[in-house]
C-alpha atoms as a PDB file:
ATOM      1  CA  UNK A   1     -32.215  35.828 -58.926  1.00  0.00           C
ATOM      2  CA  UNK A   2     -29.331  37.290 -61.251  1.00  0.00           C
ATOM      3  CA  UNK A   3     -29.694  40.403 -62.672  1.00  0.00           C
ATOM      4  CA  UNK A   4     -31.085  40.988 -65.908  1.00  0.00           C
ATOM      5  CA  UNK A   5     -29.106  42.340 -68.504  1.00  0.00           C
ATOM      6  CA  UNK A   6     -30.117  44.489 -72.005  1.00  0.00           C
ATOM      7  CA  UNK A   7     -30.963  41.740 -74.536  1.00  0.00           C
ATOM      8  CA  UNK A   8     -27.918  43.358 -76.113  1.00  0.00           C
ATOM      9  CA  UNK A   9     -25.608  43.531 -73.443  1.00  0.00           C
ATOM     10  CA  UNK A  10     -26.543  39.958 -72.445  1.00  0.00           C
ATOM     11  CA  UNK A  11     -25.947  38.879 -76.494  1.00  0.00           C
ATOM     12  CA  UNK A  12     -22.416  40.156 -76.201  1.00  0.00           C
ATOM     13  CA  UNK A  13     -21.621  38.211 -73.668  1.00  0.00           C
ATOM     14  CA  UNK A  14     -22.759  35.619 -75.152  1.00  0.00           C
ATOM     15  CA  UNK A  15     -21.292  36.213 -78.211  1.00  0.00           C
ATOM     16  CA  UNK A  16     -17.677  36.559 -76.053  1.00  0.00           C
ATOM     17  CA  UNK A  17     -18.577  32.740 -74.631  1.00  0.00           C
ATOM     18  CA  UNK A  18     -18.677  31.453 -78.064  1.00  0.00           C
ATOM     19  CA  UNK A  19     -15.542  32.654 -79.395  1.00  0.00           C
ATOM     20  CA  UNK A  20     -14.050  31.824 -76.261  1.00  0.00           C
ATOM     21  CA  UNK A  21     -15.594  28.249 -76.413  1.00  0.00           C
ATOM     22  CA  UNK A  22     -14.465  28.008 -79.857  1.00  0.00           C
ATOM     23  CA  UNK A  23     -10.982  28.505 -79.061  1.00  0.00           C
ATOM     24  CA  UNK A  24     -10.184  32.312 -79.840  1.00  0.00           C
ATOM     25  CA  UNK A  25      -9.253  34.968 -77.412  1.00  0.00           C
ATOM     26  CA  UNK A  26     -12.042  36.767 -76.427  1.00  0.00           C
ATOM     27  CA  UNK A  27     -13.637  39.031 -73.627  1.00  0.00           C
ATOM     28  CA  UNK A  28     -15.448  36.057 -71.929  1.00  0.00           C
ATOM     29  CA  UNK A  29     -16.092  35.905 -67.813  1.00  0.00           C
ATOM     30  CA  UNK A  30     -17.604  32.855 -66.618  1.00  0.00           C
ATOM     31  CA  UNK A  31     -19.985  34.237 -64.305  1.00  0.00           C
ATOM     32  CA  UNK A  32     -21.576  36.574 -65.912  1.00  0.00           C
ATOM     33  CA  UNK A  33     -22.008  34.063 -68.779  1.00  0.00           C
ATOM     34  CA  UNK A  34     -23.730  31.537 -65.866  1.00  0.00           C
ATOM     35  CA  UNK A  35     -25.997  34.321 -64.338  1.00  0.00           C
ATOM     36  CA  UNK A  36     -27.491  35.335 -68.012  1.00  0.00           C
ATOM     37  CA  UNK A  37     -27.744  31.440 -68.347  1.00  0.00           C
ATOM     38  CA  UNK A  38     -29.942  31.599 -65.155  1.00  0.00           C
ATOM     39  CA  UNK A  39     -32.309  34.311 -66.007  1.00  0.00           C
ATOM     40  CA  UNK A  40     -32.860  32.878 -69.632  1.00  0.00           C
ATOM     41  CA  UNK A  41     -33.162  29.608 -68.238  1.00  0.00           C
ATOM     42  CA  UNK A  42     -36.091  31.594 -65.746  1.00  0.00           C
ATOM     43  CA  UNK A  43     -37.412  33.751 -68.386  1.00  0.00           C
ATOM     44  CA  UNK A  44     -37.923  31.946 -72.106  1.00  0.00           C
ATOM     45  CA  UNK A  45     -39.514  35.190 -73.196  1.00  0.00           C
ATOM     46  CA  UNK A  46     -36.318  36.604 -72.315  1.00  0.00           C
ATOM     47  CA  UNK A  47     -34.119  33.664 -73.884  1.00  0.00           C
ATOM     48  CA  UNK A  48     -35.691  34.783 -77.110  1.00  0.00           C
ATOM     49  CA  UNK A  49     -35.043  38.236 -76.524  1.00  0.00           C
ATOM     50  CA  UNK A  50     -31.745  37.489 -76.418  1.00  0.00           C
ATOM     51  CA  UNK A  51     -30.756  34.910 -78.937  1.00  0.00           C
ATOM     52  CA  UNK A  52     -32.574  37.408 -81.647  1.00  0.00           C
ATOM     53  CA  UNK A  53     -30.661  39.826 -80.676  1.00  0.00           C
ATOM     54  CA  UNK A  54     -27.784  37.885 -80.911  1.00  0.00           C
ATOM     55  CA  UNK A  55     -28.802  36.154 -84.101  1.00  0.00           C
ATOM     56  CA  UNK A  56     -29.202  39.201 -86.214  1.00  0.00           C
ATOM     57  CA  UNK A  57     -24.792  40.154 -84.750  1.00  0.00           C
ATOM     58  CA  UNK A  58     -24.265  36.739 -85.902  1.00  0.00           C
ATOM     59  CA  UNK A  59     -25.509  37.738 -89.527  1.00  0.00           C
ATOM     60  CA  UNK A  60     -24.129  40.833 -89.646  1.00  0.00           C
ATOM     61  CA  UNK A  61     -20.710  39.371 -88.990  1.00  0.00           C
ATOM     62  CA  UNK A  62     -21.267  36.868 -92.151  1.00  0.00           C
ATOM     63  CA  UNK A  63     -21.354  33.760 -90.325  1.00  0.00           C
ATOM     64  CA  UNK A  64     -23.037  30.912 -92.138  1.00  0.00           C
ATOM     65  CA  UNK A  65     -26.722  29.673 -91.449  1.00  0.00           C
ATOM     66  CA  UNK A  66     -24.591  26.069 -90.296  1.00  0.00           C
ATOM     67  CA  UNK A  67     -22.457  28.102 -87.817  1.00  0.00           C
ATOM     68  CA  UNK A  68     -25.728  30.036 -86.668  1.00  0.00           C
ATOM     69  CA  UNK A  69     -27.250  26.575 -86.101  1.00  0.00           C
ATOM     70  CA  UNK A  70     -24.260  25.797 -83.767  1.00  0.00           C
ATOM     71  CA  UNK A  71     -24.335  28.508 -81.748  1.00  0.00           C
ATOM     72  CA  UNK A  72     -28.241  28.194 -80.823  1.00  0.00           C
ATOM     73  CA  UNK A  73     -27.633  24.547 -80.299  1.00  0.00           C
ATOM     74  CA  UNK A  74     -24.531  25.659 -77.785  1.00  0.00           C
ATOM     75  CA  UNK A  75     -26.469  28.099 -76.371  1.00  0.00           C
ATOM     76  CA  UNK A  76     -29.390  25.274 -75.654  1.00  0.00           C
ATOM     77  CA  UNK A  77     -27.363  22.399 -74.365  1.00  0.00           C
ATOM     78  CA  UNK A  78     -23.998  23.976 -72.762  1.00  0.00           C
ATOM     79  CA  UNK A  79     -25.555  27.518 -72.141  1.00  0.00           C
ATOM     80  CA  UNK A  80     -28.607  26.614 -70.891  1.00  0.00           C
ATOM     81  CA  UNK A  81     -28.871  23.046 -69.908  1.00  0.00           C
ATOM     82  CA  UNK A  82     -25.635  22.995 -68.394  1.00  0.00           C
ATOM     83  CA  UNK A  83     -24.368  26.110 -67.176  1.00  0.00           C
ATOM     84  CA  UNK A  84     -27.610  27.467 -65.547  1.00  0.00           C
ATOM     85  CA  UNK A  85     -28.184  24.505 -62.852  1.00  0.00           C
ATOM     86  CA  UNK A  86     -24.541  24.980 -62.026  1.00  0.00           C
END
């Protein structure tokens, strides 16, 4: 199994894939992004864990409740559903 990041460690590097994904230049490494999409895939207690954490940087950086929507549903389908069973 990957290792297990902070909630907030493993939110930043999430938040770096989504700027990344959305076309910006950003701190982003593949892998890591694919081994925290493992262990949440592993761990929805965890997956939780992190998308609150990740939620609540998404507020604080004034991003709308559409864009928040977004980024859980790209976190689901690419994030999750895609990049953990690579």
């Amino acid at each position: 199994m990957s290792p297990k990041w902070t909630a907030i460690k493993a939110a930043y590097h999430l938040g770096e894939a989504w700027v990344a994904q959305q076309g910006e230049d950003a701190d982003h490494s593949p892998v890591e992004t694919q081994a925290i999409a493992r262990v949440m895939d592993a761990d929805p207690e965890y997956f939780e864990e992190v998308w609150d954490v990740w939620q609540e940087e998404l507020l604080l950086a004034a991003y709308t409740q559409k864009q928040i929507d977004e980024a859980r549903y790209w976190l689901e389908v690419v994030v999750i559903d895609e990049l953990s069973k690579l």
